[in-house]
C-alpha atoms as a PDB file:
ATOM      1  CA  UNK A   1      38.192 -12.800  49.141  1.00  0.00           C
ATOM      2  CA  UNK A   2      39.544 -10.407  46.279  1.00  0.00           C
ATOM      3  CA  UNK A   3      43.647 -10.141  45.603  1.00  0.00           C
ATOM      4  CA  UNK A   4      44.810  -7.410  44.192  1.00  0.00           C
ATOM      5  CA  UNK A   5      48.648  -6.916  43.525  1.00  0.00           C
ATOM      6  CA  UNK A   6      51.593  -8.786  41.144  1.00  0.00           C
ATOM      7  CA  UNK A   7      51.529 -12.614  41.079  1.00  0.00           C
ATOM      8  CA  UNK A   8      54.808 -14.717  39.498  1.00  0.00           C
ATOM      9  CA  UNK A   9      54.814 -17.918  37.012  1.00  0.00           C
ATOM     10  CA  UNK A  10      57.857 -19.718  36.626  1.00  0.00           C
ATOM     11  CA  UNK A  11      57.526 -21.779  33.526  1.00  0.00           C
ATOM     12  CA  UNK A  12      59.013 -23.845  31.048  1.00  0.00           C
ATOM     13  CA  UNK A  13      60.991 -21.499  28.449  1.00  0.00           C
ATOM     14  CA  UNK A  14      58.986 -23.119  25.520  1.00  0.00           C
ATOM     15  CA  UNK A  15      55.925 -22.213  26.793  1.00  0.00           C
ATOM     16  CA  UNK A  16      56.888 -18.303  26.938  1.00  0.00           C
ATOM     17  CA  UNK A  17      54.501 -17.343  24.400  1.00  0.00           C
ATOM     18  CA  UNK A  18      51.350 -18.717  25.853  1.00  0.00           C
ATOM     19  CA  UNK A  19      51.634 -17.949  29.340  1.00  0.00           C
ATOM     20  CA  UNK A  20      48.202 -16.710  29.739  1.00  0.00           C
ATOM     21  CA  UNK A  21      46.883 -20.421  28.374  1.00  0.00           C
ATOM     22  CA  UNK A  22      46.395 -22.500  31.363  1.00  0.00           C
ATOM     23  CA  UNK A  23      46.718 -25.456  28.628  1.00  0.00           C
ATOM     24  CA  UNK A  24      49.588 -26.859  30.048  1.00  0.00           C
ATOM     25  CA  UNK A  25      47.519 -27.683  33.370  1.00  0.00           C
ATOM     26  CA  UNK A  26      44.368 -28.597  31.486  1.00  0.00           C
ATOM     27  CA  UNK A  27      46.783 -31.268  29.071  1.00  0.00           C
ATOM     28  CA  UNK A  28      48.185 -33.045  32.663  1.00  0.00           C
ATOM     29  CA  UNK A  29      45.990 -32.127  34.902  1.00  0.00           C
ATOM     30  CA  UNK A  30      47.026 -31.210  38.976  1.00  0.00           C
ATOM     31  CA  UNK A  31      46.396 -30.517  42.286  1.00  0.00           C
ATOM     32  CA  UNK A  32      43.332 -28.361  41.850  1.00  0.00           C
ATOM     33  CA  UNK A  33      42.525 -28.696  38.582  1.00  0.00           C
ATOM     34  CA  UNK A  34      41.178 -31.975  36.418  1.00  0.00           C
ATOM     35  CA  UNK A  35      42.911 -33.009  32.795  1.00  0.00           C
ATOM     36  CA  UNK A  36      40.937 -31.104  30.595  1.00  0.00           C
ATOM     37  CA  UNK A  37      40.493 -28.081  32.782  1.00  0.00           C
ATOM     38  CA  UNK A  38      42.825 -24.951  32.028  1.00  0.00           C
ATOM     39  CA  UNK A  39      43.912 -23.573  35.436  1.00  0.00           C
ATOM     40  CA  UNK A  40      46.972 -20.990  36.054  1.00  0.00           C
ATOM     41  CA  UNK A  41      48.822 -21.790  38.883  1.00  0.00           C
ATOM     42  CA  UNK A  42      50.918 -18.063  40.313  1.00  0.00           C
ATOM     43  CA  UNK A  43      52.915 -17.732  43.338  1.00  0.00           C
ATOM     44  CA  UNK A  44      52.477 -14.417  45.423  1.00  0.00           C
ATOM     45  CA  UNK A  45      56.415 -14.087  45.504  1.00  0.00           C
ATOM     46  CA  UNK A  46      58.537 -14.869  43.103  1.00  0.00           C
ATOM     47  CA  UNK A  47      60.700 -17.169  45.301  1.00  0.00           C
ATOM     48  CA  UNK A  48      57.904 -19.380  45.809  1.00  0.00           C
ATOM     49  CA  UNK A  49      57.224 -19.440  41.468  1.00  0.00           C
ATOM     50  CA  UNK A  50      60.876 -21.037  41.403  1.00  0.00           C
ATOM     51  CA  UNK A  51      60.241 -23.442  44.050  1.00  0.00           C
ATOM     52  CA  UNK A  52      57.304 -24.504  42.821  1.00  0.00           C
ATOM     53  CA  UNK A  53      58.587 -24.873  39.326  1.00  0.00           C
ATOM     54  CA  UNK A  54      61.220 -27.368  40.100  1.00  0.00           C
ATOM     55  CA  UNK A  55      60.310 -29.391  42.458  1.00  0.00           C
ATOM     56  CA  UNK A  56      61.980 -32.436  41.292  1.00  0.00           C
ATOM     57  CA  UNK A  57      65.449 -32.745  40.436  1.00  0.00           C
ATOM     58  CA  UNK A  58      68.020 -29.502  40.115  1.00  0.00           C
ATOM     59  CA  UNK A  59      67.094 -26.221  38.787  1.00  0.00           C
ATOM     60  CA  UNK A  60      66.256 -26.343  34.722  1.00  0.00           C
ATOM     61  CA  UNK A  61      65.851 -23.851  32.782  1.00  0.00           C
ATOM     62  CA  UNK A  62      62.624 -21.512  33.269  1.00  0.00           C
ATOM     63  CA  UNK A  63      60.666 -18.213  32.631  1.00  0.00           C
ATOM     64  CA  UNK A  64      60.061 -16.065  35.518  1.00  0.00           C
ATOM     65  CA  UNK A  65      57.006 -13.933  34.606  1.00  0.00           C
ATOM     66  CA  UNK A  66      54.800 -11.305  36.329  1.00  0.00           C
ATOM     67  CA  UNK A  67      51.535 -10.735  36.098  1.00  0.00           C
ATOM     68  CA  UNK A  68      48.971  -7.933  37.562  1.00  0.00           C
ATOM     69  CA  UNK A  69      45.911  -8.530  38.956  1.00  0.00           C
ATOM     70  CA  UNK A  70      42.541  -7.781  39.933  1.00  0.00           C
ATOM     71  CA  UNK A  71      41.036 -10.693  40.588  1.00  0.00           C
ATOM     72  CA  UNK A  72      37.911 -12.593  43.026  1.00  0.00           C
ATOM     73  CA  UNK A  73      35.861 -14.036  44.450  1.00  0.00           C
ATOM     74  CA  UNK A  74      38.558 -16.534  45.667  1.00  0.00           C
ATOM     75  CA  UNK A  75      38.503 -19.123  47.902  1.00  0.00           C
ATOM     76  CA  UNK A  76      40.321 -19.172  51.051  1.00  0.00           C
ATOM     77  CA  UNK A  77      42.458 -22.720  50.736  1.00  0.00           C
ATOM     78  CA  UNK A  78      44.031 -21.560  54.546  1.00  0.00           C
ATOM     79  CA  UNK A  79      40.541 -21.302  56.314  1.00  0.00           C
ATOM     80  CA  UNK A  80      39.107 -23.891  57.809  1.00  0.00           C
ATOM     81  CA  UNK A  81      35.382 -22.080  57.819  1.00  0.00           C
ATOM     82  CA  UNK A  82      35.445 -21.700  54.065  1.00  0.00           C
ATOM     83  CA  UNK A  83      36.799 -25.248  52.964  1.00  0.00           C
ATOM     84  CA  UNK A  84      33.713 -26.798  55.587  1.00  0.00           C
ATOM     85  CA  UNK A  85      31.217 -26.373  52.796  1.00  0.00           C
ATOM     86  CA  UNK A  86      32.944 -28.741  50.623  1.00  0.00           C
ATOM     87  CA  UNK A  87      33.924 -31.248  53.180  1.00  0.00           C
ATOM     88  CA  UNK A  88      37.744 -30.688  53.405  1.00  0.00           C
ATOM     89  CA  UNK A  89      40.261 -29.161  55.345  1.00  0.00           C
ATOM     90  CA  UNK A  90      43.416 -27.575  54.992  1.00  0.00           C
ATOM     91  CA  UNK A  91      45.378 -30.876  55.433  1.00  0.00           C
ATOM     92  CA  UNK A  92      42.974 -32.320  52.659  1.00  0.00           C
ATOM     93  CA  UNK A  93      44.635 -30.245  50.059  1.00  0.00           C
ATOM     94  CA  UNK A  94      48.141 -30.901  51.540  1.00  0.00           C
ATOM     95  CA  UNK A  95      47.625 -34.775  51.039  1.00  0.00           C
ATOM     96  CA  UNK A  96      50.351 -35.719  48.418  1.00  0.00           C
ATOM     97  CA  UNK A  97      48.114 -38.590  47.176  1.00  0.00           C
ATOM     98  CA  UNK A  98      46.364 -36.285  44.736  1.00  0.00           C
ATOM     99  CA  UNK A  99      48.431 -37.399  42.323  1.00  0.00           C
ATOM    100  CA  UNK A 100      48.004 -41.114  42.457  1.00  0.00           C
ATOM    101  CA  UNK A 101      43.918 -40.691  42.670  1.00  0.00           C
ATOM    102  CA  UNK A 102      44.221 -38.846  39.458  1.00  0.00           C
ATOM    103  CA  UNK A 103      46.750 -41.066  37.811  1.00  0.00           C
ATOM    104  CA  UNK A 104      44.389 -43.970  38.433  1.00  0.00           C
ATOM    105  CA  UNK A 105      41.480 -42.320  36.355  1.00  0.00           C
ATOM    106  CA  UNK A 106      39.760 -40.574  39.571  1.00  0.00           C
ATOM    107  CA  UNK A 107      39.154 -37.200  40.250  1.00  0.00           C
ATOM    108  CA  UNK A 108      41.405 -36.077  43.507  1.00  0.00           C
ATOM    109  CA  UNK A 109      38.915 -34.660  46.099  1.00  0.00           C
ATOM    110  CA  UNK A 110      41.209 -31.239  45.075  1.00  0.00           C
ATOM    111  CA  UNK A 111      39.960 -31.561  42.115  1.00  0.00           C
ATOM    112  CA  UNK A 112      36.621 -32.020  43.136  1.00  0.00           C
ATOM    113  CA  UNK A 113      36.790 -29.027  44.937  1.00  0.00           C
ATOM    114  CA  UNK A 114      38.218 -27.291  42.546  1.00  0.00           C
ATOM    115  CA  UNK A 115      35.103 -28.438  39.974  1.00  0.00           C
ATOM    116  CA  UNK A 116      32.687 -27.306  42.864  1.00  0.00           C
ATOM    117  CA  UNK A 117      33.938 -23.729  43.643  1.00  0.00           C
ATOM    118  CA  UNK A 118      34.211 -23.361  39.738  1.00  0.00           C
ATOM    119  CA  UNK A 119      30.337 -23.693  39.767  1.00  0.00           C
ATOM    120  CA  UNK A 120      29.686 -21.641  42.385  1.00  0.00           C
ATOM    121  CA  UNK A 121      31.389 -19.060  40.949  1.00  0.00           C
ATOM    122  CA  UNK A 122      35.191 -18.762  42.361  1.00  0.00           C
ATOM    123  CA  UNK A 123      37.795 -17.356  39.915  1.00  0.00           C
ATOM    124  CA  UNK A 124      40.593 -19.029  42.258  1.00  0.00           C
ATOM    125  CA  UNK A 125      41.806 -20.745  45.253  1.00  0.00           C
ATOM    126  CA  UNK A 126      44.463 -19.186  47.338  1.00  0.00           C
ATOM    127  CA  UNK A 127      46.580 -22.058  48.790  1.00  0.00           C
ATOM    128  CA  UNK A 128      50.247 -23.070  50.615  1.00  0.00           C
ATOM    129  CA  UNK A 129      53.035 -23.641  49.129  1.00  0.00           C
ATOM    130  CA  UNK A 130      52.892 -27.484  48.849  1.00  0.00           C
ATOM    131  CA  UNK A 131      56.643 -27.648  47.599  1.00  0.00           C
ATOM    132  CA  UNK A 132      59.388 -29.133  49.147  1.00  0.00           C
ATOM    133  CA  UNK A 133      60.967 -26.763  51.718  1.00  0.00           C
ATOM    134  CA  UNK A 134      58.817 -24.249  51.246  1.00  0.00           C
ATOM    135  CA  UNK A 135      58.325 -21.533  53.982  1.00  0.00           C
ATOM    136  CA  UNK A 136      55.259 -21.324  55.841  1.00  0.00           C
ATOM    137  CA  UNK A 137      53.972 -18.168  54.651  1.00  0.00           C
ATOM    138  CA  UNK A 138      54.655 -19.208  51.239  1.00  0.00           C
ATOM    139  CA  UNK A 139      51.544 -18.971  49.138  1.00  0.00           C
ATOM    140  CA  UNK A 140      50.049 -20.167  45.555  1.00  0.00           C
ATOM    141  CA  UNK A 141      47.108 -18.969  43.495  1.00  0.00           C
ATOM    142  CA  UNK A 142      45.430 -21.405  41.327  1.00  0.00           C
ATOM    143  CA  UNK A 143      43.401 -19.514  38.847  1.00  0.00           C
ATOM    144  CA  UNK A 144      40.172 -21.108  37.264  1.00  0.00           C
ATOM    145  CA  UNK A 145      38.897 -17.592  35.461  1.00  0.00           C
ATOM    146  CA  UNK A 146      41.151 -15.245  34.720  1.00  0.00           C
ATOM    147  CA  UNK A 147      40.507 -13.799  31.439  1.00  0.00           C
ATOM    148  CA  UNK A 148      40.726 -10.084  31.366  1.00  0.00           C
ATOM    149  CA  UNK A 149      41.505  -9.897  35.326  1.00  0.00           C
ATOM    150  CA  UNK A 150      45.254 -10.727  35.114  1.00  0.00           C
ATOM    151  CA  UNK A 151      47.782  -8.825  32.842  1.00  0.00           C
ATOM    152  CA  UNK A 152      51.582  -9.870  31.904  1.00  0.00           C
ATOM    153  CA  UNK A 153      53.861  -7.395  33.306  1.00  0.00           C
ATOM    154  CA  UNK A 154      56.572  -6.788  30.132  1.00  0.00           C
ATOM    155  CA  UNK A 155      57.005  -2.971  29.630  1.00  0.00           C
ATOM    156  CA  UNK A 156      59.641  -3.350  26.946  1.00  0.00           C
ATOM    157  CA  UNK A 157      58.393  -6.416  25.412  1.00  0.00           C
ATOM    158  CA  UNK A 158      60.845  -8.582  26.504  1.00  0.00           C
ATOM    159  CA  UNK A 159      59.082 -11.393  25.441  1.00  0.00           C
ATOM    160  CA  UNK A 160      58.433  -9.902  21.879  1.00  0.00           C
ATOM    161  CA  UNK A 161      54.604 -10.506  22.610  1.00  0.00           C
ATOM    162  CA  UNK A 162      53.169  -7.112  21.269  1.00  0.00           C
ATOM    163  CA  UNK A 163      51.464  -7.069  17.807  1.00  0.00           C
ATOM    164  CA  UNK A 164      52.942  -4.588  15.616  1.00  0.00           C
END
């Protein structure tokens, strides 16, 4: 699978600068991706960035960002078929106990799968929205290898990013 089109980032306002990094997944670690490991986690709408953004508590401040891309091969996180190879479904990577694994020094089977689709050679895993109310057709891609593939979207250097 290949997307091509904007994805959204909602992020926290100090990281503005850096929001092509991935380090703030690879310093705490999540749902498909192990401490240690950058990842980029986009939304295909940018409803679903703000969800997923604050999923605990009331709405804090954030950065809503756009990016452009041209990105694949990705794995299909919705299809049955193409999570068989690595022994999971799609209620696998629902299962809120991620977390906890992880927490207790043990790689989450989503991370696992995220390690093994890494190796073979996926840039990505297209997923659910796992937040909180989130509408069915809501959907997330987690981004292993991105470089050069995904562009910020800030004609007018809103973000004062550009070198002079």
């Amino acid at each position: 699978m290949h997307y091509r089109g904007l994805l959204y980032r909602a992020h926290n306002p100090v990281w503005y600068c850096t929001s092509l990094s991935g380090e703030g997944a690879a310093r705490f670690g999540g749902r498909f991706n192990r401490i240690g490991r950058p990842a980029l986690y986009t939304s295909l709408a940018p409803e679903t960035a703000l969800r997923e953004a604050n999923q605990v508590g009331t709405l804090q401040p954030i950065t809503l960002v756009a990016y452009q891309a041209d990105i694949g091969p990705l794995l299909d996180g919705r299809d049955a078929a193409a999570l068989q190879p690595f022994n999971l479904t799609p209620i696998n990577l629902a299962d809120p106990a991620w977390r906890d694994s992880m927490l207790s020094g043990k790689p989450a089977p989503t991370q696992q799968l995220a390690e093994a689709a890494i190796a073979q050679g996926y840039a990505g895993i297209i997923v659910p929205s796992y937040a909180r109310g989130a509408p069915a057709e809501a959907l997330n891609l987690v981004l292993w290898n991105w470089d050069g593939r995904i562009t910020l979207v800030d004609d007018d250097d809103r973000l004062g990013l550009r070198k002079s």
